[in-house]
PDB file of N, CA and C in Angstrom:
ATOM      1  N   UNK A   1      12.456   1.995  -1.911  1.00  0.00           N
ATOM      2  CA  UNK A   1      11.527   1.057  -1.321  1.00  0.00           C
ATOM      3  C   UNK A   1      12.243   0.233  -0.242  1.00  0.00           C
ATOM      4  N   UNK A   2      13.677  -0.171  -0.590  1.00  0.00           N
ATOM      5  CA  UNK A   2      14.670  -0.656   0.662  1.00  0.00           C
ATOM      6  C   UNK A   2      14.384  -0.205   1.768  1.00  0.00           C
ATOM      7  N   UNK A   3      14.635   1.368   1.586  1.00  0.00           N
ATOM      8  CA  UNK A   3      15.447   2.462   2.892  1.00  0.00           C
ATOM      9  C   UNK A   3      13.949   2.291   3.474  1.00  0.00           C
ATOM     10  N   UNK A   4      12.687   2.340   2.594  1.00  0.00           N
ATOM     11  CA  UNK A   4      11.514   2.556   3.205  1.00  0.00           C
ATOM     12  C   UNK A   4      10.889   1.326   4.286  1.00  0.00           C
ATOM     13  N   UNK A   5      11.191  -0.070   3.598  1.00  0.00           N
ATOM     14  CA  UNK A   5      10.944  -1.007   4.617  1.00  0.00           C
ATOM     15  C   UNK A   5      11.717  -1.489   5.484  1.00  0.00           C
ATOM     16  N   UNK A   6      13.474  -0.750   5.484  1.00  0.00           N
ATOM     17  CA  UNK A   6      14.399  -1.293   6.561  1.00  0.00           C
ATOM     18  C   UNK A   6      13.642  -0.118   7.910  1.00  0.00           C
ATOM     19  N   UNK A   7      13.190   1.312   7.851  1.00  0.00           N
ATOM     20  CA  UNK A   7      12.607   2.100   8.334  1.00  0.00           C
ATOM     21  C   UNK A   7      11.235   1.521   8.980  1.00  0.00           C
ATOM     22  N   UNK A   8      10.600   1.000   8.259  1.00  0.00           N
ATOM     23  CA  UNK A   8       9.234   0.488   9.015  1.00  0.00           C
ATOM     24  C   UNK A   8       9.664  -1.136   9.709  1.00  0.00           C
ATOM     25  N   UNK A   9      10.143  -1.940   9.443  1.00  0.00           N
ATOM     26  CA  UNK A   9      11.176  -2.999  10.245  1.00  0.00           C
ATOM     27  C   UNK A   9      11.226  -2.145  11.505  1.00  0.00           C
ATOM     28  N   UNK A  10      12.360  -1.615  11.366  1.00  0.00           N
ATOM     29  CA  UNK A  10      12.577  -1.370  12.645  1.00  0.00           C
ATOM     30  C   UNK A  10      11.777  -0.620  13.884  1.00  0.00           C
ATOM     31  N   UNK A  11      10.410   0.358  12.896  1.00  0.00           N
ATOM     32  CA  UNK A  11       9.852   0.974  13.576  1.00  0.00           C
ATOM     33  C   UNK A  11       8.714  -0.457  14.099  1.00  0.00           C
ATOM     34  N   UNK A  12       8.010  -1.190  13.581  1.00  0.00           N
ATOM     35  CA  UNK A  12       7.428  -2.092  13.814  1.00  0.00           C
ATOM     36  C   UNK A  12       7.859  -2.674  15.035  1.00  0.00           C
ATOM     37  N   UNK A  13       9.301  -3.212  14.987  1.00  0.00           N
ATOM     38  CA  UNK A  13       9.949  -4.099  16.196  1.00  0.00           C
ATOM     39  C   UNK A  13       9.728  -3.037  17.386  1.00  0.00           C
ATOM     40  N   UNK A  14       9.552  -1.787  17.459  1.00  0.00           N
ATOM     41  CA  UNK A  14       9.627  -0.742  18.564  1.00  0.00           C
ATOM     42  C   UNK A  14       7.988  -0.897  19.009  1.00  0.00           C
ATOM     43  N   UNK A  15       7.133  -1.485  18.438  1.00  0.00           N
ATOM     44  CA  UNK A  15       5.697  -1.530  18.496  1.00  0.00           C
ATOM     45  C   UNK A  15       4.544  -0.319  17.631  1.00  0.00           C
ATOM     46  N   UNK A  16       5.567   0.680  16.863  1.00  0.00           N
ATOM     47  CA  UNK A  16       5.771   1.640  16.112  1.00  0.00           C
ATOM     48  C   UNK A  16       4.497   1.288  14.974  1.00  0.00           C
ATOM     49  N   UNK A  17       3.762   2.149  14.762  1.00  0.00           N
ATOM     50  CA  UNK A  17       2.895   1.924  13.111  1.00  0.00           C
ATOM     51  C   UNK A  17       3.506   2.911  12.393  1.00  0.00           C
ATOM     52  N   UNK A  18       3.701   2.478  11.310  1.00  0.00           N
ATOM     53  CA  UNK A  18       4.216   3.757   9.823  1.00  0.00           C
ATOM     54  C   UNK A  18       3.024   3.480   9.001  1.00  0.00           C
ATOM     55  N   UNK A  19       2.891   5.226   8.477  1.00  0.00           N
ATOM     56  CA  UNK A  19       2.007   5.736   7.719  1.00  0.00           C
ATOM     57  C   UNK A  19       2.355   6.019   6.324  1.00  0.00           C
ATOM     58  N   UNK A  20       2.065   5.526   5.125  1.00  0.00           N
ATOM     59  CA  UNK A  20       2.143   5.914   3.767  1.00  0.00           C
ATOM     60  C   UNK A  20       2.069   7.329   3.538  1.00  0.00           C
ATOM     61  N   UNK A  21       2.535   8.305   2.917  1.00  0.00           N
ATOM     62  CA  UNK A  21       2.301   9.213   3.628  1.00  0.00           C
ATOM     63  C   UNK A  21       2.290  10.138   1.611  1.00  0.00           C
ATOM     64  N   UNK A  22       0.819  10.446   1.235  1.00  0.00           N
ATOM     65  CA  UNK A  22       0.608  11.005  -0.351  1.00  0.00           C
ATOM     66  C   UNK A  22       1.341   9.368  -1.289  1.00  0.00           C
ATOM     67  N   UNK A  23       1.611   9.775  -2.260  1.00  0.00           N
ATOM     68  CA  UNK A  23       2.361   8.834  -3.248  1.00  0.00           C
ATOM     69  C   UNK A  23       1.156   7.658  -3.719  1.00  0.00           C
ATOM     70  N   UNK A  24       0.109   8.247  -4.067  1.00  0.00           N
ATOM     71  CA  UNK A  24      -0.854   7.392  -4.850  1.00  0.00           C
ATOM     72  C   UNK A  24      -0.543   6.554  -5.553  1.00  0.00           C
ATOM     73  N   UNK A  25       0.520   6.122  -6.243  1.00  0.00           N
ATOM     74  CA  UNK A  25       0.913   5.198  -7.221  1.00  0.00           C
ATOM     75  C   UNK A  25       1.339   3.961  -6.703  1.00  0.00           C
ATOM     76  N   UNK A  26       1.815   3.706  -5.717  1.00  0.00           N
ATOM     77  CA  UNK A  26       2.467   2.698  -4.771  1.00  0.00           C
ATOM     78  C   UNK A  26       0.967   1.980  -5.240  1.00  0.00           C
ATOM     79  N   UNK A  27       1.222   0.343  -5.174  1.00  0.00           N
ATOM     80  CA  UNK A  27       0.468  -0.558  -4.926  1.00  0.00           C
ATOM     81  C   UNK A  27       0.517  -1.032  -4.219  1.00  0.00           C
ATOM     82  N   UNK A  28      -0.424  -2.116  -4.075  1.00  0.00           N
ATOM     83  CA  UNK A  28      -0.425  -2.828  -2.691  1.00  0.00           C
ATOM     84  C   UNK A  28       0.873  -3.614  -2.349  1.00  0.00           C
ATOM     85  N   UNK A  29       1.093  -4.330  -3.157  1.00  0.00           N
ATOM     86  CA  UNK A  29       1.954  -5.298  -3.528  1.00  0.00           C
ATOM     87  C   UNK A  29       3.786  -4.387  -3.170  1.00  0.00           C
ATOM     88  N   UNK A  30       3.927  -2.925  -3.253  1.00  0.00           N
ATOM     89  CA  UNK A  30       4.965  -2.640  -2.576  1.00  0.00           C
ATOM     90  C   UNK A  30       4.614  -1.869  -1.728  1.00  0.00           C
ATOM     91  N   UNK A  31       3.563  -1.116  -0.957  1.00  0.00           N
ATOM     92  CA  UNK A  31       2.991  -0.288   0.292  1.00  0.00           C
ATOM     93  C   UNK A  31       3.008  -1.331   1.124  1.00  0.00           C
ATOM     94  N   UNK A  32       2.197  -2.370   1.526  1.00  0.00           N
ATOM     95  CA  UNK A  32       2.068  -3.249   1.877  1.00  0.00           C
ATOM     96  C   UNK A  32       2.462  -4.217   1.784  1.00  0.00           C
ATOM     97  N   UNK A  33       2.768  -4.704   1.439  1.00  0.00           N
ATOM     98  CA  UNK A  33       3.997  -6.274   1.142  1.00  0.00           C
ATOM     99  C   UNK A  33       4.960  -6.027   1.353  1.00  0.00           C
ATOM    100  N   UNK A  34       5.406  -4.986   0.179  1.00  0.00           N
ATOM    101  CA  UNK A  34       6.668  -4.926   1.058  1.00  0.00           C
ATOM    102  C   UNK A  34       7.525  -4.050   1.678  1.00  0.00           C
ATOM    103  N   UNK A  35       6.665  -2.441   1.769  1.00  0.00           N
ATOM    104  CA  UNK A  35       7.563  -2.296   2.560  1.00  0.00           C
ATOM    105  C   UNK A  35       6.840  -2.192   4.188  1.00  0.00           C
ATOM    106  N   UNK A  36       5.150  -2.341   4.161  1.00  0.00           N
ATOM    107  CA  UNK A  36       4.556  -2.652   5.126  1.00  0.00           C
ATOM    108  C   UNK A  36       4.251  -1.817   5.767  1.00  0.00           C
ATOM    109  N   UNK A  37       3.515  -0.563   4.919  1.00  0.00           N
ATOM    110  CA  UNK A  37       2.961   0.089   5.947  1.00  0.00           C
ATOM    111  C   UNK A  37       1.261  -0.001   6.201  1.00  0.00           C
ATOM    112  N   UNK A  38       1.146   0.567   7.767  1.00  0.00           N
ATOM    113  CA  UNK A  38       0.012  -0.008   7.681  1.00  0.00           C
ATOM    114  C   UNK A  38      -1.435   0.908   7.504  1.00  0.00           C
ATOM    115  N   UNK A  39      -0.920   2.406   7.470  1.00  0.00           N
ATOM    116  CA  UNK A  39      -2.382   2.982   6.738  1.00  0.00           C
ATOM    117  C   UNK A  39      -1.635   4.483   6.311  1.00  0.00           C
ATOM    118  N   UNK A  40      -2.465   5.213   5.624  1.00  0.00           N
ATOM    119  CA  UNK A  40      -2.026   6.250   4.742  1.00  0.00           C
ATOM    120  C   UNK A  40      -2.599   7.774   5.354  1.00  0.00           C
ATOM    121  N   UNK A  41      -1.452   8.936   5.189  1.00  0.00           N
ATOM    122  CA  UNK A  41      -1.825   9.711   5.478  1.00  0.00           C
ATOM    123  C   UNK A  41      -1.728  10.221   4.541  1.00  0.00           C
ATOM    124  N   UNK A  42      -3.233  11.181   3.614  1.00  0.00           N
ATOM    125  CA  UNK A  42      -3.317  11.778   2.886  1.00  0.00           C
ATOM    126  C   UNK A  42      -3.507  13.640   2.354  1.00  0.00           C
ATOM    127  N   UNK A  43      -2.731  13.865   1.755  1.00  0.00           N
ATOM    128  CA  UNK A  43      -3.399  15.685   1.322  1.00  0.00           C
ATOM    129  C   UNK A  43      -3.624  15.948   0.350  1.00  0.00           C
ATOM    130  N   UNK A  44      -5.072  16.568   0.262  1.00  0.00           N
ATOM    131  CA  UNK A  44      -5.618  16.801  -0.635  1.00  0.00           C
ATOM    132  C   UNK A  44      -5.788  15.646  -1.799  1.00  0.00           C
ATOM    133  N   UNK A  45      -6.053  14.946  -1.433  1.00  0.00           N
ATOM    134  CA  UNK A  45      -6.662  13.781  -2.049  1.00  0.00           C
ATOM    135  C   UNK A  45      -7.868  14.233  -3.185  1.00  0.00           C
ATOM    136  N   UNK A  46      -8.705  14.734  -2.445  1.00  0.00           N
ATOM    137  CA  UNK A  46     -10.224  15.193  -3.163  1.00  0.00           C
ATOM    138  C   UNK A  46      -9.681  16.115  -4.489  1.00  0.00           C
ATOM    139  N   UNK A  47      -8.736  17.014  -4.240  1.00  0.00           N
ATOM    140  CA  UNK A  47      -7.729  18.264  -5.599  1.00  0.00           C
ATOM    141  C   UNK A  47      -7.615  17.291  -6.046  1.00  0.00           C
ATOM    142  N   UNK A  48      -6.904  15.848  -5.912  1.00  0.00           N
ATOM    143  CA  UNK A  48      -5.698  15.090  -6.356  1.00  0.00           C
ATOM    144  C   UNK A  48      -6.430  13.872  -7.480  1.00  0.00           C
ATOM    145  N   UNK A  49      -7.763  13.833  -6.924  1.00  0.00           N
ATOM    146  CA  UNK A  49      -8.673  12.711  -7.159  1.00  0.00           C
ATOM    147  C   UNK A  49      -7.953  11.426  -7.060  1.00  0.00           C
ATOM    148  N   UNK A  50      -7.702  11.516  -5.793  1.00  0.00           N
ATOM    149  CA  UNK A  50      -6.791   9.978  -5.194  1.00  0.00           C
ATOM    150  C   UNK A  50      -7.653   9.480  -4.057  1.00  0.00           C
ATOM    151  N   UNK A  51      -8.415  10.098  -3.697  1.00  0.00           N
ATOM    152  CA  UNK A  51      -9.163   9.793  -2.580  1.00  0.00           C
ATOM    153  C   UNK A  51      -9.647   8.178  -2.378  1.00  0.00           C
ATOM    154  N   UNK A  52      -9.951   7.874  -3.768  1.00  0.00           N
ATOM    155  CA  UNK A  52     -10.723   6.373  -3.870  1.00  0.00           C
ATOM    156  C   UNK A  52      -9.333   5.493  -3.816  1.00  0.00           C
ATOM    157  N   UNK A  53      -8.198   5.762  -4.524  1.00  0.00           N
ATOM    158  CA  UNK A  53      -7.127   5.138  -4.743  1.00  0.00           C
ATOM    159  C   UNK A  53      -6.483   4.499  -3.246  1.00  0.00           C
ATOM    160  N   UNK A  54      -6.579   5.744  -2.560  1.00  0.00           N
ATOM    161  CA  UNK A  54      -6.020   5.335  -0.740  1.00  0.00           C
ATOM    162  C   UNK A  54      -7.068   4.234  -0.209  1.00  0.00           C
ATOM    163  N   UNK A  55      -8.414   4.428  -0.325  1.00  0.00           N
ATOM    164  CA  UNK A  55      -9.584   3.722   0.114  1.00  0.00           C
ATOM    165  C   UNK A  55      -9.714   2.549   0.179  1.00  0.00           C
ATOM    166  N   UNK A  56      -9.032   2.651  -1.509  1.00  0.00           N
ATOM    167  CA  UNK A  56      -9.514   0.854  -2.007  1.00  0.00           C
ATOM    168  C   UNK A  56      -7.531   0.267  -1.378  1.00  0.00           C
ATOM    169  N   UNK A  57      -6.903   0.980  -1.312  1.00  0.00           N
ATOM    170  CA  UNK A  57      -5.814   0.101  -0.800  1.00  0.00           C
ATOM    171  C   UNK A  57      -5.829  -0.355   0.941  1.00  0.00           C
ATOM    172  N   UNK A  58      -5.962   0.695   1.120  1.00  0.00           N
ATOM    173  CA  UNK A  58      -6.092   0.604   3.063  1.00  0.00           C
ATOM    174  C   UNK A  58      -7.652   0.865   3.657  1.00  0.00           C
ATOM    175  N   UNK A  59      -9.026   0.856   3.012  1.00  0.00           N
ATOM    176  CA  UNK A  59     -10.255   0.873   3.472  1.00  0.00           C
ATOM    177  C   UNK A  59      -9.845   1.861   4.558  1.00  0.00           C
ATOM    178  N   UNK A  60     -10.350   1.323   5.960  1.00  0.00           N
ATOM    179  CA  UNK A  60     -11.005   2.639   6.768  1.00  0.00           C
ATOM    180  C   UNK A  60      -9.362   3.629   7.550  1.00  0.00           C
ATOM    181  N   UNK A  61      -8.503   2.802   7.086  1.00  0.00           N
ATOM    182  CA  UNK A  61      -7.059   2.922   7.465  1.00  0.00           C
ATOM    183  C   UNK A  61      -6.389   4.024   6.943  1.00  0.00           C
ATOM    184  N   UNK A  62      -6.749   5.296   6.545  1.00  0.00           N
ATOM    185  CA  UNK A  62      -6.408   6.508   5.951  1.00  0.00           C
ATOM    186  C   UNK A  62      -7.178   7.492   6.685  1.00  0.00           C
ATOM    187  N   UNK A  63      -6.001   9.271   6.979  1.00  0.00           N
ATOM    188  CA  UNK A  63      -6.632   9.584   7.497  1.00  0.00           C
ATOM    189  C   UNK A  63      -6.360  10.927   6.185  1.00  0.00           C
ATOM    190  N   UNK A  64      -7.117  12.372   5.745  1.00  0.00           N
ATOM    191  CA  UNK A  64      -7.651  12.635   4.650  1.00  0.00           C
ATOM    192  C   UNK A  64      -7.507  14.109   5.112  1.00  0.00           C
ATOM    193  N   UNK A  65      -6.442  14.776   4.702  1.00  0.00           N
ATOM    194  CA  UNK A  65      -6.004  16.090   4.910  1.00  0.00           C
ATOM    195  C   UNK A  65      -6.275  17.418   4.364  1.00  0.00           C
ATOM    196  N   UNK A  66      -7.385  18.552   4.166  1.00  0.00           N
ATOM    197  CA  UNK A  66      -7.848  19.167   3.064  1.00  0.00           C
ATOM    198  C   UNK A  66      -7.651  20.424   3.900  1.00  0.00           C
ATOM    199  N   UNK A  67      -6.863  21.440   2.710  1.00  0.00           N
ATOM    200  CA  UNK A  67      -6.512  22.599   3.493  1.00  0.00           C
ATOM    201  C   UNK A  67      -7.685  23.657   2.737  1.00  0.00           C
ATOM    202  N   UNK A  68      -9.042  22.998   2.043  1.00  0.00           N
ATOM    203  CA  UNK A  68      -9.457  23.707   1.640  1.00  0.00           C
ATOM    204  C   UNK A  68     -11.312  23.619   1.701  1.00  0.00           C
ATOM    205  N   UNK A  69     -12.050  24.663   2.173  1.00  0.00           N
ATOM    206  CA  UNK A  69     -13.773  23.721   2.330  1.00  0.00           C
ATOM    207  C   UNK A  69     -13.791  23.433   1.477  1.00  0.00           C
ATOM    208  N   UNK A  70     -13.577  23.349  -0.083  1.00  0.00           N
ATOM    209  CA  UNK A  70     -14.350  22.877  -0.665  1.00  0.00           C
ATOM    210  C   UNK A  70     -13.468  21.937  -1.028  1.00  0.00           C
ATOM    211  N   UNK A  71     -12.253  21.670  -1.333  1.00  0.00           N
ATOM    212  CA  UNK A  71     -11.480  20.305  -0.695  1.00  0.00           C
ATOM    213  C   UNK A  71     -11.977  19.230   0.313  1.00  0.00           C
ATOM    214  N   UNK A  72     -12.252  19.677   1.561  1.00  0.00           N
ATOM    215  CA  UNK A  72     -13.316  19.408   2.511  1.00  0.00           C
ATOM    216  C   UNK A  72     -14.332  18.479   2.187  1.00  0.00           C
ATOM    217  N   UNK A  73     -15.057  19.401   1.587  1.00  0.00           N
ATOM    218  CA  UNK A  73     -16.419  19.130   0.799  1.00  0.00           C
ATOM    219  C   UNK A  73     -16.600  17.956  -0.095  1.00  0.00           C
ATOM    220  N   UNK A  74     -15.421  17.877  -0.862  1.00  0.00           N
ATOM    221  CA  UNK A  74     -15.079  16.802  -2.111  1.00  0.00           C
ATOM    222  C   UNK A  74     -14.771  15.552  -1.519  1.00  0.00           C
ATOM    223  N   UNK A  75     -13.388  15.588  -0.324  1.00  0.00           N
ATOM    224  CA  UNK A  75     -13.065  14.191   0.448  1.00  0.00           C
ATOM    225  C   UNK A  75     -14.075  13.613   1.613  1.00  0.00           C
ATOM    226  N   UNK A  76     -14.837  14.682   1.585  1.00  0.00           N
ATOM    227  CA  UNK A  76     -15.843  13.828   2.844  1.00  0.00           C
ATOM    228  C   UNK A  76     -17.060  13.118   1.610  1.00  0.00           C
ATOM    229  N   UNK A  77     -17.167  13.636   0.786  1.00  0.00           N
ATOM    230  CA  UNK A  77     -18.639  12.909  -0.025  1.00  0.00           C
ATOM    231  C   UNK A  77     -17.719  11.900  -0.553  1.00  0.00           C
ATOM    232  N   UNK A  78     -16.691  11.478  -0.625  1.00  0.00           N
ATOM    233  CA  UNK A  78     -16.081   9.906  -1.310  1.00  0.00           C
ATOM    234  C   UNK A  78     -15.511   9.547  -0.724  1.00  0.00           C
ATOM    235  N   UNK A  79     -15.358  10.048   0.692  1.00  0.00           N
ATOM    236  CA  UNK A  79     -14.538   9.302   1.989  1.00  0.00           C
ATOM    237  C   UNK A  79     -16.010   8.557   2.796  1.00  0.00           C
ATOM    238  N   UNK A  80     -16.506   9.290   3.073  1.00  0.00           N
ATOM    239  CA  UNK A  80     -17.511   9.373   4.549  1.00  0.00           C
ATOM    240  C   UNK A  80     -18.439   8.068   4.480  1.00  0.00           C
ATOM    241  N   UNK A  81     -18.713   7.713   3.091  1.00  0.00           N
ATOM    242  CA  UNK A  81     -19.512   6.704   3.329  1.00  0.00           C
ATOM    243  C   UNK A  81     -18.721   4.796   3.681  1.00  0.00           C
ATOM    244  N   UNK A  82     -17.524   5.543   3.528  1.00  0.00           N
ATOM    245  CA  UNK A  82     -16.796   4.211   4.241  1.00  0.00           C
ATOM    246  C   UNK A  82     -16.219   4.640   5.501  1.00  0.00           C
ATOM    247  N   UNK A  83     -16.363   5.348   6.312  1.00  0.00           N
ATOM    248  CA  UNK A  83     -16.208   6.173   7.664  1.00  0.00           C
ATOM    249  C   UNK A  83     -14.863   6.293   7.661  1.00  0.00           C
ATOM    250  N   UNK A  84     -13.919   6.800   6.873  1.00  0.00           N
ATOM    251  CA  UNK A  84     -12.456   7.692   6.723  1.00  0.00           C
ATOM    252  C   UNK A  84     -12.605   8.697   7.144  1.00  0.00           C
ATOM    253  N   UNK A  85     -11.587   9.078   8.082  1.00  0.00           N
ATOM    254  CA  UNK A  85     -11.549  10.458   8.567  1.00  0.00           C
ATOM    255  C   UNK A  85     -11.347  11.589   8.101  1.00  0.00           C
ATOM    256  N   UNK A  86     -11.666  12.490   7.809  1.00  0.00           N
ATOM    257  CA  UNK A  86     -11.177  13.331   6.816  1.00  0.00           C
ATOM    258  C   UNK A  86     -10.966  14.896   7.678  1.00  0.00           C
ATOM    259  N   UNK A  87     -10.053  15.743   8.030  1.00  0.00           N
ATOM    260  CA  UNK A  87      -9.983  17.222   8.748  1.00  0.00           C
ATOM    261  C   UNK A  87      -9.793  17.967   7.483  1.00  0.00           C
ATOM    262  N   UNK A  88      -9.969  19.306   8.387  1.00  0.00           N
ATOM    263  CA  UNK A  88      -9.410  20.366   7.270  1.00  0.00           C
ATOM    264  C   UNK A  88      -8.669  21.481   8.243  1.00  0.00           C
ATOM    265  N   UNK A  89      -7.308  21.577   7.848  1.00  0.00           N
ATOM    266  CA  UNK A  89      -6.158  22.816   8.448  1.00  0.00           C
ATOM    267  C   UNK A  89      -6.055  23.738   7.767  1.00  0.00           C
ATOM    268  N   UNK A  90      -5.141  24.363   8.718  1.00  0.00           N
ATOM    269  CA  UNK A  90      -4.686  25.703   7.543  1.00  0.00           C
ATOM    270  C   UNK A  90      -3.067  25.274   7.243  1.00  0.00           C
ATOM    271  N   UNK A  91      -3.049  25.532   6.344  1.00  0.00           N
ATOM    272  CA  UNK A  91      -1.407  25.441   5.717  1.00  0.00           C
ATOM    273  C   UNK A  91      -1.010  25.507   6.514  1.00  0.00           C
ATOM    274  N   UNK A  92      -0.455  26.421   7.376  1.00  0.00           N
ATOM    275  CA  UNK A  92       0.656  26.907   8.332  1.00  0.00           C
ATOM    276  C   UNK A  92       0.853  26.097   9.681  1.00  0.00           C
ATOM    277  N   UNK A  93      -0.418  25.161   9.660  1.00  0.00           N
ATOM    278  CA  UNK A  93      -0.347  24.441  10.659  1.00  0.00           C
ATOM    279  C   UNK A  93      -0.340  25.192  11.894  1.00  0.00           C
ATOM    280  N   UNK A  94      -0.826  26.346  12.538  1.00  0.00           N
ATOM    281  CA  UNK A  94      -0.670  27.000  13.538  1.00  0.00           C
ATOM    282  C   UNK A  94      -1.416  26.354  14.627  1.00  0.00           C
ATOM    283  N   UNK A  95      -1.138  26.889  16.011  1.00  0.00           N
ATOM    284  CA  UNK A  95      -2.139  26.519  17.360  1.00  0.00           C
ATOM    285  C   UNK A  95      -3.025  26.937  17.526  1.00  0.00           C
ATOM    286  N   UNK A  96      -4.021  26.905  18.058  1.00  0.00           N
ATOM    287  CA  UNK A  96      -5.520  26.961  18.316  1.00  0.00           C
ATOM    288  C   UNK A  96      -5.528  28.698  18.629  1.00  0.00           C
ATOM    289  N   UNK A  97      -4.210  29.064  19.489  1.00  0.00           N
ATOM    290  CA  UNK A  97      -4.522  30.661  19.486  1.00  0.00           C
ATOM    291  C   UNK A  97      -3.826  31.688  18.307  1.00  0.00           C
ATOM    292  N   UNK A  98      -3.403  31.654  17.983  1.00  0.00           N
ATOM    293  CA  UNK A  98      -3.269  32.037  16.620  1.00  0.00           C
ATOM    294  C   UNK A  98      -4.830  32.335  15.347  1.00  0.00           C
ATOM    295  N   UNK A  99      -4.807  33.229  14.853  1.00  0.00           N
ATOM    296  CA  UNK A  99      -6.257  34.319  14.419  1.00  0.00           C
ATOM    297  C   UNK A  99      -6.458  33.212  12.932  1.00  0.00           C
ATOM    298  N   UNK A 100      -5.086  32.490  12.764  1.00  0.00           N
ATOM    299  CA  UNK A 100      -5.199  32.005  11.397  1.00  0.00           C
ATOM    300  C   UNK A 100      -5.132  30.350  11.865  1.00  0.00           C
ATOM    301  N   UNK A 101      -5.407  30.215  12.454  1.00  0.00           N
ATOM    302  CA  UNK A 101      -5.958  28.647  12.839  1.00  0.00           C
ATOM    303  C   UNK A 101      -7.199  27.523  12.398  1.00  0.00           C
ATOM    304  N   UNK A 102      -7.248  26.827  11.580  1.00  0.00           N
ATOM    305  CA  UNK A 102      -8.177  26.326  10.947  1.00  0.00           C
ATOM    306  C   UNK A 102      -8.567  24.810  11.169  1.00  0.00           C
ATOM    307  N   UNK A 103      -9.261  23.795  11.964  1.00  0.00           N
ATOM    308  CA  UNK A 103      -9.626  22.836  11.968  1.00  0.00           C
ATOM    309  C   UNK A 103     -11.016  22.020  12.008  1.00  0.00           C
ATOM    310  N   UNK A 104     -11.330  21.391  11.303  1.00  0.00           N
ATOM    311  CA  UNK A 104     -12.576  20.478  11.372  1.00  0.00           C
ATOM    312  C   UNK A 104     -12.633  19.551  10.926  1.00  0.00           C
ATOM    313  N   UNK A 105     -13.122  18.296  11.729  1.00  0.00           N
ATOM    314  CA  UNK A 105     -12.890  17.556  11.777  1.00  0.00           C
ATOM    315  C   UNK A 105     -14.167  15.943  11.133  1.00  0.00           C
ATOM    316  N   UNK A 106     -15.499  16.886  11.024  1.00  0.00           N
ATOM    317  CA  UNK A 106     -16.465  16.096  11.099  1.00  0.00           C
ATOM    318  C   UNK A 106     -17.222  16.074   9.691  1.00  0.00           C
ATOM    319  N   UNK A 107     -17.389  15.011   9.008  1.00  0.00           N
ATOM    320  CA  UNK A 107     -17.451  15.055   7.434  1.00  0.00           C
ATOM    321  C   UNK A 107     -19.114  15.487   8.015  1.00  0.00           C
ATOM    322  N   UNK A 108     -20.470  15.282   8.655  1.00  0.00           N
ATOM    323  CA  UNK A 108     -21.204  15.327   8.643  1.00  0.00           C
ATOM    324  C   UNK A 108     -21.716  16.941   9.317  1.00  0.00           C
ATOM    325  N   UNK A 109     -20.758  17.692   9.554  1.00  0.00           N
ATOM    326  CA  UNK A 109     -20.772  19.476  10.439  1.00  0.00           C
ATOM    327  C   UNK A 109     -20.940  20.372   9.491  1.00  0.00           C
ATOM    328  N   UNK A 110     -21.737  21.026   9.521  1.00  0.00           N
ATOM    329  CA  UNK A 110     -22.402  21.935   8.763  1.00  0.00           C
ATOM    330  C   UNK A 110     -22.438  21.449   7.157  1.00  0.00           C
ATOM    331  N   UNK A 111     -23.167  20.454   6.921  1.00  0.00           N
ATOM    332  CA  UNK A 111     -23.648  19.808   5.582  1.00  0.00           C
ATOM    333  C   UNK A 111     -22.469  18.949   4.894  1.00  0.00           C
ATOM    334  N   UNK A 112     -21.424  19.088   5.145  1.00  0.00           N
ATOM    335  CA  UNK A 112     -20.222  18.735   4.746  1.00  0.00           C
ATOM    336  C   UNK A 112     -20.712  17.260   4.232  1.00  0.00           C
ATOM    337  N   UNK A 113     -20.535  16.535   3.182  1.00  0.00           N
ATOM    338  CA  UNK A 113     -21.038  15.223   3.190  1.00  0.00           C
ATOM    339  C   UNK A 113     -22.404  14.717   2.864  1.00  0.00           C
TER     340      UNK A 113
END
């Protein structure tokens, strides 16, 4: 938790935001207090059933990573109605030209939500 807020310190002083990044268990009281970060990047939250857990710590300040539709499917119906962003990739993280490329982005696109 040291190494983690001497890291966001210094990224802060650079004008820098740091992202929480999974680790549902953190409370507010050391995410925020102290080691100060200021919103969460999540995966698979909806598998994880952490989705509400990120929500209620950082509200609209999380963004909601699902490598799966129906992952997808799960984080946009308990994200969306507090307007959290939620995508869905493919594992491999590839570029747009690549055959195995996977992104979407909109909890409300094709029923999602």
């Amino acid at each position: 938790m040291d190494f983690a807020a001497t890291i966001t310190a210094n990224a802060h002083s650079l004008g820098l935001a740091v992202a929480q990044k999974n680790t549902a268990e953190l409370t507010r009281e050391h995410a925020i207090d102290q080691v100060g970060f200021g919103f969460a990047v999540v995966e698979e939250c909806a598998e994880c059933d952490e989705c509400m857990t990120f929500r209620d710590l950082y509200g609209l300040a999380v963004l909601a990573i699902e490598y799966s539709v129906e992952g997808m499917i799960d984080a946009c119906r308990q994200m969306v109605s507090g307007g959290v962003p939620v995508l869905r990739r493919d594992r491999n993280l590839v570029t747009p030209v690549d055959p195995g490329y996977e992104f979407e982005t909109f909890c409300g696109f094709r029923g999602y939500g």
